[in-house]
N, C-alpha and C. Protein backbone atom coordinates (compact mmCIF):
# COMPACT_ATOMS: atom_id res chain seq x y z
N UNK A 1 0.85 -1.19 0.00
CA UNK A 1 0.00 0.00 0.00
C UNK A 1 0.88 1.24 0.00
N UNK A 2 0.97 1.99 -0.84
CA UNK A 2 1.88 3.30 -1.05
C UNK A 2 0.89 4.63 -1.08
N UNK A 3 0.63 5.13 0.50
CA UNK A 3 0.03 6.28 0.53
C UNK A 3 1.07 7.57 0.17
N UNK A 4 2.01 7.56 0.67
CA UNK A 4 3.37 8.69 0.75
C UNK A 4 3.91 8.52 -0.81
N UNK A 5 3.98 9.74 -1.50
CA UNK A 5 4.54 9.98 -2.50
C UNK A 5 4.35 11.26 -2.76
N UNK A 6 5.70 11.86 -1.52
CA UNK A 6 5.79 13.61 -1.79
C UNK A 6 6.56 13.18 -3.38
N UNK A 7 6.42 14.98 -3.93
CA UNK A 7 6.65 15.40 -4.99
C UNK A 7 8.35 15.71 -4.55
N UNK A 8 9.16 15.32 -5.95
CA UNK A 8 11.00 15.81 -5.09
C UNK A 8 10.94 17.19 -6.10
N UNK A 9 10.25 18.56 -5.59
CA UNK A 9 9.76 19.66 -5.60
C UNK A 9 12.04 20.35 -5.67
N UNK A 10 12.18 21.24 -6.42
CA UNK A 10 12.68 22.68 -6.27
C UNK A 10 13.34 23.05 -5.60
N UNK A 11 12.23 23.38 -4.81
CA UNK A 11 12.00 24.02 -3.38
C UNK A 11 10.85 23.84 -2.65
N UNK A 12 11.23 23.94 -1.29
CA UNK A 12 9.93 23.18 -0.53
C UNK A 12 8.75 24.09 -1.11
N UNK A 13 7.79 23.63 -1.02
CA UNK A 13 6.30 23.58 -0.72
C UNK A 13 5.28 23.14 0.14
N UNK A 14 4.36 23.93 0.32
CA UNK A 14 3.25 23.03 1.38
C UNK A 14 3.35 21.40 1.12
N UNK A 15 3.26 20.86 1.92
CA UNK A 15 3.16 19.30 1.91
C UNK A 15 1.95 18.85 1.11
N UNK A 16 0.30 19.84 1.21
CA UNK A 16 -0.25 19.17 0.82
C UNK A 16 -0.21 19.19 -0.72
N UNK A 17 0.36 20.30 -0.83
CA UNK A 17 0.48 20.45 -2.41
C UNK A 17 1.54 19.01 -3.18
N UNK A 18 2.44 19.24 -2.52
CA UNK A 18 3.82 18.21 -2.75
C UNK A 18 3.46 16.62 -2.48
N UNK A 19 1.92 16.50 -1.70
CA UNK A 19 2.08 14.71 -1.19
C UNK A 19 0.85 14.50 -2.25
N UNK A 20 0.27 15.67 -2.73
CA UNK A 20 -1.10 14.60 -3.80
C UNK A 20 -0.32 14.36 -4.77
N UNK A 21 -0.89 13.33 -4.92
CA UNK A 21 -0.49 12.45 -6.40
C UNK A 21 -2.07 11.46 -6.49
N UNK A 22 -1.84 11.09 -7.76
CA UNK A 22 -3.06 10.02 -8.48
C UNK A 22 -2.85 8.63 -8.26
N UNK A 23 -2.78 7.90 -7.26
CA UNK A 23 -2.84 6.60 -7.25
C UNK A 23 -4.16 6.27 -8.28
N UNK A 24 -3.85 4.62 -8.40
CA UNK A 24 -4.83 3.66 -9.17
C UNK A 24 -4.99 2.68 -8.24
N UNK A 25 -4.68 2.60 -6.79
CA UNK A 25 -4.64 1.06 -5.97
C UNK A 25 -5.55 1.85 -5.19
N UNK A 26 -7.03 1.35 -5.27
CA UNK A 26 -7.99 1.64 -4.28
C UNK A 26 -8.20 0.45 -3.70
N UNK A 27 -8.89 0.69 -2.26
CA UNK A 27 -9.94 -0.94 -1.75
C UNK A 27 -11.25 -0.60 -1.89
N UNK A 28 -12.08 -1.67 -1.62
CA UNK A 28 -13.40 -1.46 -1.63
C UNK A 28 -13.92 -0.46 -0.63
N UNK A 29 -13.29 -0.51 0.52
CA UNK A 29 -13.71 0.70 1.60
C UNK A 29 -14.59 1.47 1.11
N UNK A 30 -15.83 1.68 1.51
CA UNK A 30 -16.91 2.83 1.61
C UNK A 30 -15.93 3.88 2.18
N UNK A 31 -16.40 5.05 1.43
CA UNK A 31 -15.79 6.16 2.05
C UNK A 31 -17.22 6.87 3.09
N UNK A 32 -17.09 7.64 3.78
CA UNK A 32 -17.86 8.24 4.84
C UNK A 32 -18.86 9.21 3.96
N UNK A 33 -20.11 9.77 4.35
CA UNK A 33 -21.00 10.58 3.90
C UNK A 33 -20.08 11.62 4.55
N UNK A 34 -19.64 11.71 5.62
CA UNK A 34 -19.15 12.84 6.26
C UNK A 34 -17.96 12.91 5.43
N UNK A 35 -17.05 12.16 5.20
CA UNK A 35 -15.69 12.86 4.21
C UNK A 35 -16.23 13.43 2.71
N UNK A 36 -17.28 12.62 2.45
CA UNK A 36 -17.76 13.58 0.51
C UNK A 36 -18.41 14.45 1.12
N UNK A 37 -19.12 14.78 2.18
CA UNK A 37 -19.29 16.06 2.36
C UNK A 37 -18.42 16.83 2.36
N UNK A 38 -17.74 16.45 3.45
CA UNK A 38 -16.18 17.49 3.78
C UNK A 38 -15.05 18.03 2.08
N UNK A 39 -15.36 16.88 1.06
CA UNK A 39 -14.58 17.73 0.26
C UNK A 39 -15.09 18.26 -0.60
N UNK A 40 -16.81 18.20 -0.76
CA UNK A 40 -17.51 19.13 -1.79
C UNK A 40 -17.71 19.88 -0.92
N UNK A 41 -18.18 20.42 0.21
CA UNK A 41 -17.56 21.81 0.81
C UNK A 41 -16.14 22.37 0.36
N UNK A 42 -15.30 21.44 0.49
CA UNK A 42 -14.18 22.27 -0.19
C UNK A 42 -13.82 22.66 -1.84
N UNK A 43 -14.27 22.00 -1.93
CA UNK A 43 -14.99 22.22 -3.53
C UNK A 43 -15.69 23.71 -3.52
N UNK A 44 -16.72 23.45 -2.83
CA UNK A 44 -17.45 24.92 -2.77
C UNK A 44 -17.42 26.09 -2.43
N UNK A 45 -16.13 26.05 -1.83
CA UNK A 45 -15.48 27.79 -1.61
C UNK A 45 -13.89 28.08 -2.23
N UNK A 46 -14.25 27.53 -3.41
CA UNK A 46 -12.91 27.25 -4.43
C UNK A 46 -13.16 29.26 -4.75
N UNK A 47 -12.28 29.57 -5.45
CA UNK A 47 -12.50 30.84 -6.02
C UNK A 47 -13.42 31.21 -7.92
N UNK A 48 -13.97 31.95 -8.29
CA UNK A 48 -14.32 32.15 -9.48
C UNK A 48 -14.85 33.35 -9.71
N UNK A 49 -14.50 33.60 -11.01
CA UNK A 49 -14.62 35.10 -11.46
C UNK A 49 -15.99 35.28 -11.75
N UNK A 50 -16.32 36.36 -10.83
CA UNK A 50 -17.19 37.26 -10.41
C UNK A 50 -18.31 36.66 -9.16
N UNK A 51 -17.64 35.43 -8.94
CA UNK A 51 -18.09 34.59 -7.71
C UNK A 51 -19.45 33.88 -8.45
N UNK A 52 -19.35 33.30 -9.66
CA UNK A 52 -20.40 32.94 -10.26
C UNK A 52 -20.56 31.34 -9.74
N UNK A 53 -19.29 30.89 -9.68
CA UNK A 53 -19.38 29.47 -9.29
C UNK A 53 -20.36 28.14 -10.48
N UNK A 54 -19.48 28.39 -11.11
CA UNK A 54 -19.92 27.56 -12.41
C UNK A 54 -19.68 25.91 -12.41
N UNK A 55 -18.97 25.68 -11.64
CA UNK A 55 -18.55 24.31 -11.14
C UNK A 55 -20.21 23.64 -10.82
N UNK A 56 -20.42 22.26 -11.07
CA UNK A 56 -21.35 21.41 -10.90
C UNK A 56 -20.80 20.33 -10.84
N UNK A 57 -21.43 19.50 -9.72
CA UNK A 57 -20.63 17.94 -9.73
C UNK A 57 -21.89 16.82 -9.52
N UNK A 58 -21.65 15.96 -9.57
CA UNK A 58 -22.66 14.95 -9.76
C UNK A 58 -21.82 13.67 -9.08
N UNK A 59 -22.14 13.19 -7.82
CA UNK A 59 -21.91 12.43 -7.24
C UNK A 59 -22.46 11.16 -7.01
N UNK A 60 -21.40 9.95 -7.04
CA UNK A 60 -22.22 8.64 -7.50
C UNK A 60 -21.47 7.63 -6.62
N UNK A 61 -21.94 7.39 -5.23
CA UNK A 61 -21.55 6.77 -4.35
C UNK A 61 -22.59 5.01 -4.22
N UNK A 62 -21.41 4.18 -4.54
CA UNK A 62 -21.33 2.73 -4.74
C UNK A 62 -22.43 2.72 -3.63
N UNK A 63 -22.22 2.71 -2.44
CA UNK A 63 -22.55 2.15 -1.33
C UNK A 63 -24.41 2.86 -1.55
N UNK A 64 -24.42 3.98 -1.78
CA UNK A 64 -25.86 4.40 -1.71
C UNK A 64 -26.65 4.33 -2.65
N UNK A 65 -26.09 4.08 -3.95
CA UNK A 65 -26.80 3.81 -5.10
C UNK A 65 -25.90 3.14 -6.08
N UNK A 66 -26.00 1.86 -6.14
CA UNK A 66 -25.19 1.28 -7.11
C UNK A 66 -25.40 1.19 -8.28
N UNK A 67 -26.74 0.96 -8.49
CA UNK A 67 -27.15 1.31 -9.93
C UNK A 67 -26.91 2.74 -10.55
N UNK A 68 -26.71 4.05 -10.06
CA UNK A 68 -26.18 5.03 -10.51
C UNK A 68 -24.48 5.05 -10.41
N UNK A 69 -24.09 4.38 -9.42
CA UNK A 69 -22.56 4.42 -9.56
C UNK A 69 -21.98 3.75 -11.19
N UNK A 70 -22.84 2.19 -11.21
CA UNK A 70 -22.70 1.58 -12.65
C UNK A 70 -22.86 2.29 -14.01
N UNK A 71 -24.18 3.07 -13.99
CA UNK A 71 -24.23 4.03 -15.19
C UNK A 71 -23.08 4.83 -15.18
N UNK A 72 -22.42 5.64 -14.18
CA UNK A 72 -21.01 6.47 -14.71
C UNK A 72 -19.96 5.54 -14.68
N UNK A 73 -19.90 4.88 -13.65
CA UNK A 73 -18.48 3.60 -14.47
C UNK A 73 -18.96 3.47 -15.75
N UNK A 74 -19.88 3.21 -16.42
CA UNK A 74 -20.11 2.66 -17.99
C UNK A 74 -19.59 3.25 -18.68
N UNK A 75 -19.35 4.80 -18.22
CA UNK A 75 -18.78 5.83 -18.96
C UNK A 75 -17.18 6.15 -19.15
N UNK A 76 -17.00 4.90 -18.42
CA UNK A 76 -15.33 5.47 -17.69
C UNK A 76 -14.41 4.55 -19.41
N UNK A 77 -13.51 4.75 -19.62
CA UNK A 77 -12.81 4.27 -20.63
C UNK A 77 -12.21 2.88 -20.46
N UNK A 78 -12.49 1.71 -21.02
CA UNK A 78 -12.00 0.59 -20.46
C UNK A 78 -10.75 0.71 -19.43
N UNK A 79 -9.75 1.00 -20.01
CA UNK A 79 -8.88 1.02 -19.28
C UNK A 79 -8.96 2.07 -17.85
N UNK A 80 -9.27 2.91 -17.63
CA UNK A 80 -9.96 3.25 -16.51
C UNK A 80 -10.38 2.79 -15.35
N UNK A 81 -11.46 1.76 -16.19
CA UNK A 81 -12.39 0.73 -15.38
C UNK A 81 -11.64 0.10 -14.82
N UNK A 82 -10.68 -0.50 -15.80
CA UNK A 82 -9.48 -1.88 -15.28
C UNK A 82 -9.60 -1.68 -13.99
N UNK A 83 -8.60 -0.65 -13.32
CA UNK A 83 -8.59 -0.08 -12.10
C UNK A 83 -9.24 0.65 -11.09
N UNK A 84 -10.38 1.15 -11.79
CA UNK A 84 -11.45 1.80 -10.83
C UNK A 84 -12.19 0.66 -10.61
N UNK A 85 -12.19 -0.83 -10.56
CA UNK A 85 -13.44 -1.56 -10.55
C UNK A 85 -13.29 -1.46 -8.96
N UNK A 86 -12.65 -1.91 -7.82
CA UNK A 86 -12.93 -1.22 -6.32
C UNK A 86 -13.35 0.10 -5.88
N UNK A 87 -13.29 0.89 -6.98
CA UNK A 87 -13.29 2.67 -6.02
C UNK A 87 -14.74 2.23 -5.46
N UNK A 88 -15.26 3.23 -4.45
CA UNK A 88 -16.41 3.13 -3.82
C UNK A 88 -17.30 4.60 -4.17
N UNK A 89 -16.24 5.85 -4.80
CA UNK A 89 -16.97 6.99 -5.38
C UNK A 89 -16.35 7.41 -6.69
N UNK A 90 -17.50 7.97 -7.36
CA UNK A 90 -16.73 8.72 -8.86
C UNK A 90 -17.39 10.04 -8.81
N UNK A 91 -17.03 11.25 -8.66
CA UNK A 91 -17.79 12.45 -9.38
C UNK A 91 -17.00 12.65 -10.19
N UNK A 92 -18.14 13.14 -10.87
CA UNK A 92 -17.92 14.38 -12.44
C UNK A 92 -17.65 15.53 -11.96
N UNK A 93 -17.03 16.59 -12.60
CA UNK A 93 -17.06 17.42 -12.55
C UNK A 93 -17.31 18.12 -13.83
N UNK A 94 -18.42 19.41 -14.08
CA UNK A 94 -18.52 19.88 -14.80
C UNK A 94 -18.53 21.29 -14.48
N UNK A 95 -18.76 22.02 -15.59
CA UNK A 95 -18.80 23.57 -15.52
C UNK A 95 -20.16 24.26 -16.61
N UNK A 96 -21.10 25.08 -15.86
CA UNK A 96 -21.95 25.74 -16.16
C UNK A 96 -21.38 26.79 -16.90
N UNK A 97 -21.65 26.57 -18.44
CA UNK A 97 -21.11 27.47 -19.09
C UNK A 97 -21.19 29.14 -19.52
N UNK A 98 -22.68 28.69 -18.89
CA UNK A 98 -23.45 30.39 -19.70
C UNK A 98 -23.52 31.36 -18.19
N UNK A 99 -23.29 32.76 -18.06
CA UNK A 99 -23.58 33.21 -17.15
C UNK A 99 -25.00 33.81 -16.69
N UNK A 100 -25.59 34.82 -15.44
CA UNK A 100 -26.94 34.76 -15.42
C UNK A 100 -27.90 35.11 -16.75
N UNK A 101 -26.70 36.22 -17.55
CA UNK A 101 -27.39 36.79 -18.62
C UNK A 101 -27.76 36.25 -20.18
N UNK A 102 -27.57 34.83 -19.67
CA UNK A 102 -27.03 33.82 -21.15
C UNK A 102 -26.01 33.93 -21.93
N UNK A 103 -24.85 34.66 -21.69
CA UNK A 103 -24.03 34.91 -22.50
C UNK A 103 -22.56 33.85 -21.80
N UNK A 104 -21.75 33.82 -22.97
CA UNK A 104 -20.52 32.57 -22.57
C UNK A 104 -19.81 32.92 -21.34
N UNK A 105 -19.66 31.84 -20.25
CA UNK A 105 -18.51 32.45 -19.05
C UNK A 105 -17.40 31.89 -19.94
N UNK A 106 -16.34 32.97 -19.98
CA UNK A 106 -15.10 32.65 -20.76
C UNK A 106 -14.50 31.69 -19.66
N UNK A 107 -14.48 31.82 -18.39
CA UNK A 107 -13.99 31.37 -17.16
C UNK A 107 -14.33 29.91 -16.15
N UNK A 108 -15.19 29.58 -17.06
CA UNK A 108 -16.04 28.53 -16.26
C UNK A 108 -15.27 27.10 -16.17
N UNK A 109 -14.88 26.71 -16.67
CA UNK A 109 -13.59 25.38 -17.03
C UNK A 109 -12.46 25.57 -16.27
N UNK A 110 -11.86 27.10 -16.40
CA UNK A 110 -10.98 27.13 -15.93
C UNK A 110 -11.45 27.21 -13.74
N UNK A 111 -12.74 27.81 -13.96
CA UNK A 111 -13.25 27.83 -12.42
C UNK A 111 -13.81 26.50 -11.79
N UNK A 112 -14.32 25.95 -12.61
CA UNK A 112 -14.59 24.62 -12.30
C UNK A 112 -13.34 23.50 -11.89
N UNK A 113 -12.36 23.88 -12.59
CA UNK A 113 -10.82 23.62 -12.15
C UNK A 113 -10.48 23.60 -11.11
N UNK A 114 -10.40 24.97 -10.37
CA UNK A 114 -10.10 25.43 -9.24
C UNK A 114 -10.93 24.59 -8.46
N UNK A 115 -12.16 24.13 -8.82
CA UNK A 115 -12.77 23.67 -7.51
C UNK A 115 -12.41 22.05 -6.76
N UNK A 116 -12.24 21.51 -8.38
CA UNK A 116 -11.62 19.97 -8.19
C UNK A 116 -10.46 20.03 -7.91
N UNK A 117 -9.54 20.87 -7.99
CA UNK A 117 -8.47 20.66 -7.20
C UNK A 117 -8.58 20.94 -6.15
N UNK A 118 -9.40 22.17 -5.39
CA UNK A 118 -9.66 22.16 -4.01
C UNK A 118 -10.81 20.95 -3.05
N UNK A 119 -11.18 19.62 -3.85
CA UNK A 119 -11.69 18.74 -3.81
C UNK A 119 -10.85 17.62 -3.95
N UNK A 120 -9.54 17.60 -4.56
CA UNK A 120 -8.77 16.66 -4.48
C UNK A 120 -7.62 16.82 -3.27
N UNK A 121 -7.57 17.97 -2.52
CA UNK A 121 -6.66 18.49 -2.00
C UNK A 121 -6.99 18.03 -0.94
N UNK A 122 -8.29 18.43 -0.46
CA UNK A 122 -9.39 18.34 0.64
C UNK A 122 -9.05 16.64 0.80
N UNK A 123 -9.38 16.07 -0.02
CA UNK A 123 -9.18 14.60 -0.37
C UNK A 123 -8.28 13.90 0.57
N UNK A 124 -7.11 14.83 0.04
CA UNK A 124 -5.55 14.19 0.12
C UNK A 124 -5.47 14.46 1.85
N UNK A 125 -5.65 15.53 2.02
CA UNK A 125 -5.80 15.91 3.65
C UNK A 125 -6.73 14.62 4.79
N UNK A 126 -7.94 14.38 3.85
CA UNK A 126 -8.43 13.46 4.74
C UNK A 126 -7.84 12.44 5.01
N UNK A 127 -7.20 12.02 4.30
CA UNK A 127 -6.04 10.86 3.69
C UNK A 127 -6.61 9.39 2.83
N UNK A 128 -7.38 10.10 1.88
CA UNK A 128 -8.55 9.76 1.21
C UNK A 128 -7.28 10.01 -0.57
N UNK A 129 -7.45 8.39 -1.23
CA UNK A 129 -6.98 8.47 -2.78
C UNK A 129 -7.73 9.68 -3.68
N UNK A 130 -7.56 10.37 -4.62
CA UNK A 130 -8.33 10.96 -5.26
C UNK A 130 -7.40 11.18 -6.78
N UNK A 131 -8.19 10.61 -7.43
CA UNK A 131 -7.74 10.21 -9.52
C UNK A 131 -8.87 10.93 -10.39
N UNK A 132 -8.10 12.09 -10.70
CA UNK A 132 -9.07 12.92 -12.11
C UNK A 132 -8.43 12.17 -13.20
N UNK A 133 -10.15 12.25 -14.15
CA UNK A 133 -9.79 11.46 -15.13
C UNK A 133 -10.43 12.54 -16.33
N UNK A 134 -9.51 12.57 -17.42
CA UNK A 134 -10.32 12.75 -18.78
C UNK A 134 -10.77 11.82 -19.58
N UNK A 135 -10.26 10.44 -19.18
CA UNK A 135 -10.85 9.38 -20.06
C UNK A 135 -11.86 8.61 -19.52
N UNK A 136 -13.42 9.16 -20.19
CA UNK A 136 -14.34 8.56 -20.20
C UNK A 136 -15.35 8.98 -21.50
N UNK A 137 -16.50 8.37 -22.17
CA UNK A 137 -16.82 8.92 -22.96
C UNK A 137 -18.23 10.15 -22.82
N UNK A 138 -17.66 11.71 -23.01
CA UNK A 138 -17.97 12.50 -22.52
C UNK A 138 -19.38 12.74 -23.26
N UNK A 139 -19.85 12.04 -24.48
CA UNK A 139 -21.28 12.17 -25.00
C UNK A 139 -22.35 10.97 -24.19
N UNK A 140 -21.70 9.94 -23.94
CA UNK A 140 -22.62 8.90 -23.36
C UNK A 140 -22.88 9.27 -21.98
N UNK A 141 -22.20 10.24 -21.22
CA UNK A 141 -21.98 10.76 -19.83
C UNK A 141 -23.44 11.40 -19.89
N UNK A 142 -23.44 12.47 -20.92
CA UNK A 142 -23.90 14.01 -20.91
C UNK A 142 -25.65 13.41 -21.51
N UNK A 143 -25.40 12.01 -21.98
CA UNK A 143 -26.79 11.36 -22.52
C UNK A 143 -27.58 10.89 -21.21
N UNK A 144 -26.90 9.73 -21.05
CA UNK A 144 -27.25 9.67 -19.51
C UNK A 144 -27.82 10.05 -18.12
N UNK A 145 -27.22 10.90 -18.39
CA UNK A 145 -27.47 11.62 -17.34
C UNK A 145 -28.47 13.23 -17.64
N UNK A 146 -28.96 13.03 -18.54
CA UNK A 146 -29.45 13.99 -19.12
C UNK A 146 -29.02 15.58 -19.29
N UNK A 147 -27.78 15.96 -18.92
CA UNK A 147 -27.36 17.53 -18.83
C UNK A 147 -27.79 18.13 -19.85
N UNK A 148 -28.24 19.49 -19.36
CA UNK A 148 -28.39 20.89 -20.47
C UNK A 148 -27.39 20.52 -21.25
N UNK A 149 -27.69 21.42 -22.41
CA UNK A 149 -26.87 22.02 -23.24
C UNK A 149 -25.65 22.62 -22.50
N UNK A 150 -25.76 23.56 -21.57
CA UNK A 150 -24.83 24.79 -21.29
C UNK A 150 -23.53 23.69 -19.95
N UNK A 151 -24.19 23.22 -20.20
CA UNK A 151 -23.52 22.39 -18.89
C UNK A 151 -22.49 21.30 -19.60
N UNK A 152 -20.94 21.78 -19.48
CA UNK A 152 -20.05 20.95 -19.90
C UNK A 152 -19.74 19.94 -19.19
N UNK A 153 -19.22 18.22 -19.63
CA UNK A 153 -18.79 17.33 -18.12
C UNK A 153 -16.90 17.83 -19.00
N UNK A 154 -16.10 17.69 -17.87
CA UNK A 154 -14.85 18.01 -17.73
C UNK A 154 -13.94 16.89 -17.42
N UNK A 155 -14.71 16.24 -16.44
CA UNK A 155 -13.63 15.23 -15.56
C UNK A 155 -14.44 14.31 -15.20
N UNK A 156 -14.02 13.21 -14.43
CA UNK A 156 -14.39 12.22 -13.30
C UNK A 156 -13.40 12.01 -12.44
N UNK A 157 -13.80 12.42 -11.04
CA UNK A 157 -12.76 11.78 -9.99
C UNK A 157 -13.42 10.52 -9.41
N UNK A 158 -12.33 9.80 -9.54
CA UNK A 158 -12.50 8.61 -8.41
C UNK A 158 -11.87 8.39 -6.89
N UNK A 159 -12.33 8.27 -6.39
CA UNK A 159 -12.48 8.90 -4.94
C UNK A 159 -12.47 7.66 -4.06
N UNK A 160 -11.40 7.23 -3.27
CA UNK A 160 -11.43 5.98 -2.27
C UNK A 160 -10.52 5.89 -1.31
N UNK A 161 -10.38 4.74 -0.76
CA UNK A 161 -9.09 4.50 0.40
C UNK A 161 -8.14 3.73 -0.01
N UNK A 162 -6.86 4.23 0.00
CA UNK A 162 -5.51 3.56 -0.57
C UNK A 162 -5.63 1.44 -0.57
N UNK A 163 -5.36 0.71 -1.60
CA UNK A 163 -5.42 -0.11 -2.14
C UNK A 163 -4.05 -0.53 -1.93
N UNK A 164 -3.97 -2.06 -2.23
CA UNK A 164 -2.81 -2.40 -2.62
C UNK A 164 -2.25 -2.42 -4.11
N UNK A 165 -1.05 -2.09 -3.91
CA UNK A 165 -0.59 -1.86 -5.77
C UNK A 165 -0.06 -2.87 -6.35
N UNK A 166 0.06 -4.22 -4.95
CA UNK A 166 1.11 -5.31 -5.63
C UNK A 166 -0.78 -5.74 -6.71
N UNK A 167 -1.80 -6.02 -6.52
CA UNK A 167 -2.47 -6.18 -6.94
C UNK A 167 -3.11 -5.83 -8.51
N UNK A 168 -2.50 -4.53 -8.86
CA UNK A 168 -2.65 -3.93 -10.00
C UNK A 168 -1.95 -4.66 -11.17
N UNK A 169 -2.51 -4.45 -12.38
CA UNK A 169 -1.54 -5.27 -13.32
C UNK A 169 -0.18 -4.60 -13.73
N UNK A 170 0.89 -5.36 -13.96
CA UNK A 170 1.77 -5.05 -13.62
C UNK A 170 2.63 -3.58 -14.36
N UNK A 171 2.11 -2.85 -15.48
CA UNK A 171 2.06 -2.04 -15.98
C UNK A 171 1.89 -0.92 -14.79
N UNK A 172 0.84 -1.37 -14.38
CA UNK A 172 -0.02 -0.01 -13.65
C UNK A 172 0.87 -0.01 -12.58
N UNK A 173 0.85 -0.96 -12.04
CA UNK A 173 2.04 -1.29 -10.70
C UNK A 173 3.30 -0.29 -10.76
N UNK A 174 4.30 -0.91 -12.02
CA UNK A 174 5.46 0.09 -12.01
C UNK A 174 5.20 1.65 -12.16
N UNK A 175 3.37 1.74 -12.97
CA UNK A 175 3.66 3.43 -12.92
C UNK A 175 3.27 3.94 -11.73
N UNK A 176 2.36 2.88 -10.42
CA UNK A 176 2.29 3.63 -8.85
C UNK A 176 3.40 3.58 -8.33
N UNK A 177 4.43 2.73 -8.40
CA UNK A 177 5.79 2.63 -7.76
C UNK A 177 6.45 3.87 -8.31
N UNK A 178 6.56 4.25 -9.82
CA UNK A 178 7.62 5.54 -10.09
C UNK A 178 7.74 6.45 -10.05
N UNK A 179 8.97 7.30 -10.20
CA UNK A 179 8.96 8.63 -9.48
C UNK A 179 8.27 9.63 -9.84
N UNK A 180 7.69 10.61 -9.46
CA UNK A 180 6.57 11.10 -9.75
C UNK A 180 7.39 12.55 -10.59
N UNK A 181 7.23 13.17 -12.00
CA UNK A 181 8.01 13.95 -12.63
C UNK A 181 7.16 15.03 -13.12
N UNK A 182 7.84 16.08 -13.43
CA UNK A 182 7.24 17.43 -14.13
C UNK A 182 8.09 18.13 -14.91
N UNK A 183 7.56 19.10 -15.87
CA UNK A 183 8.47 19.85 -16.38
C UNK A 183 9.54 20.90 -16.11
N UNK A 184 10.69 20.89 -16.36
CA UNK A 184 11.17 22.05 -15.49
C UNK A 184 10.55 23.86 -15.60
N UNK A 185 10.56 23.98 -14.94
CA UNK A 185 10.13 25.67 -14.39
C UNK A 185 10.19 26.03 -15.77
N UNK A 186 11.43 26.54 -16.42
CA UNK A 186 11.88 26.86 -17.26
C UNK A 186 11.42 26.86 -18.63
N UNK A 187 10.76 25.25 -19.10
CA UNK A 187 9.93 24.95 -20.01
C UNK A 187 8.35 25.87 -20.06
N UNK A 188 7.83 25.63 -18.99
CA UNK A 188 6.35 26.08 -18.94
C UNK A 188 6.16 27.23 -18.19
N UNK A 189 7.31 28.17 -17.66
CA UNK A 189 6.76 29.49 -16.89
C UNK A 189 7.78 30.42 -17.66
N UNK A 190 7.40 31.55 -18.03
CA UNK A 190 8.23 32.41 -19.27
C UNK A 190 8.12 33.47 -17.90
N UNK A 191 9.03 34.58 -18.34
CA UNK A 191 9.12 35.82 -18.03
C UNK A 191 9.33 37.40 -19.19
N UNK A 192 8.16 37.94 -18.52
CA UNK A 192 7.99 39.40 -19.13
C UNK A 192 7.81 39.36 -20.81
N UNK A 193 8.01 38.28 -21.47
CA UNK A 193 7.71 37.87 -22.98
C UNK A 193 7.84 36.48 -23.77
N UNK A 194 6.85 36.39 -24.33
CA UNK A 194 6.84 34.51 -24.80
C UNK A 194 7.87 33.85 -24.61
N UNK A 195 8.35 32.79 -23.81
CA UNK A 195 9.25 31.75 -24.58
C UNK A 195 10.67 32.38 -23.76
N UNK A 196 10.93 33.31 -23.34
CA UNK A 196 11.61 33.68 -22.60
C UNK A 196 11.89 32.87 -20.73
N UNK A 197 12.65 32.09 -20.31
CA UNK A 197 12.42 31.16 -19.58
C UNK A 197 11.77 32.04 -17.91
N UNK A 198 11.57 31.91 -16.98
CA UNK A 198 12.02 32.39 -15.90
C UNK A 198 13.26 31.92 -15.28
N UNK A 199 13.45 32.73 -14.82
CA UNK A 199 15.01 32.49 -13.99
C UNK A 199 14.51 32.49 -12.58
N UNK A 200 15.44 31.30 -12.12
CA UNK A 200 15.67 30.74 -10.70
C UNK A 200 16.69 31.32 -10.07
């Protein structure tokens, strides 16, 4: 079971920022009504421009409704499934696209963002797994489940209690065992004009 996998960061950082990572080794463990509360509250005082809060999630807990948990696994991408077949929660996350006046929130994806990460964070604190996914199929989701028009799906998190990884197939295994990597600073943060690196 490999809960610990700080980030080998720079320079320090908050821990909680530096210890989430995406495991794939869940157990069956029910997670608590009181912990998915606790992190869609944190979800819900994420930040967004003009405090519109465009974020929407749709929660599908095994233990309280299994027949709705099954309809969004259906959605999840085989390979996905492989490994989510123990999780005990999946939300979506989506983003309300139009603002009060019907017109496009340019901001809503990117605010809806903010919220799942302050939902995966929340997560990580409880000491609760948490895996955003883009691979699922996002028209059979949006059928399903009947969403508006204006209402984009974005993600699925799967949401559980740390698993064993010797269990995973062995692919998946070496990628929970390896070191966890990013781009350097340099590549993806510019200064004062395109393409120009920042300096450390």
């Amino acid at each position: 079971m490999t809960k610990q996998k700080p980030a080998p960061t720079a320079v320090p950082i908050h821990e909680l920022i530096a210890g989430r990572w995406s495991p794939r080794a869940y157990s069956s463990e029910p997670v608590s009504r009181e912990a998915l509360h606790t992190v869609i509250e944190a979800a819900r005082w994420a930040p967004s421009g003009y405090n519109l809060q465009p974020w929407r999630f749709l929660v599908f807990d095994r233990t309280a409704d299994e027949a709705a948990f099954k309809r969004a696994f259906a959605t999840l991408v085989p390979f996905n499934q492989q490994w989510n077949a123990p999780a005990p929660v999946l939300i979506a996350v989506m983003a309300h696209t139009l603002n009060a006046k019907g017109e496009v929130n340019r901001t809503a994806q990117y605010d809806a963002g903010a919220a799942a990460l302050s939902l995966v964070l929340q997560a990580h604190a409880l000491g609760l797994a948490a895996h955003q996914m883009s691979g699922f199929d996002v028209h059979a989701f949006r059928t399903e489940f009947a969403l508006p028009n204006e209402v984009e799906p974005l993600s699925i998190i799967s949401i559980g209690h740390y698993g064993d990884a010797e269990k995973l197939e062995p692919v998946l295994r070496e990628r929970e065992k390896a070191q966890r990597t990013r781009s350097a600073v340099g590549e993806v943060v510019y200064e004062n004009t395109w393409k120009h690196p920042f300096k450390v």
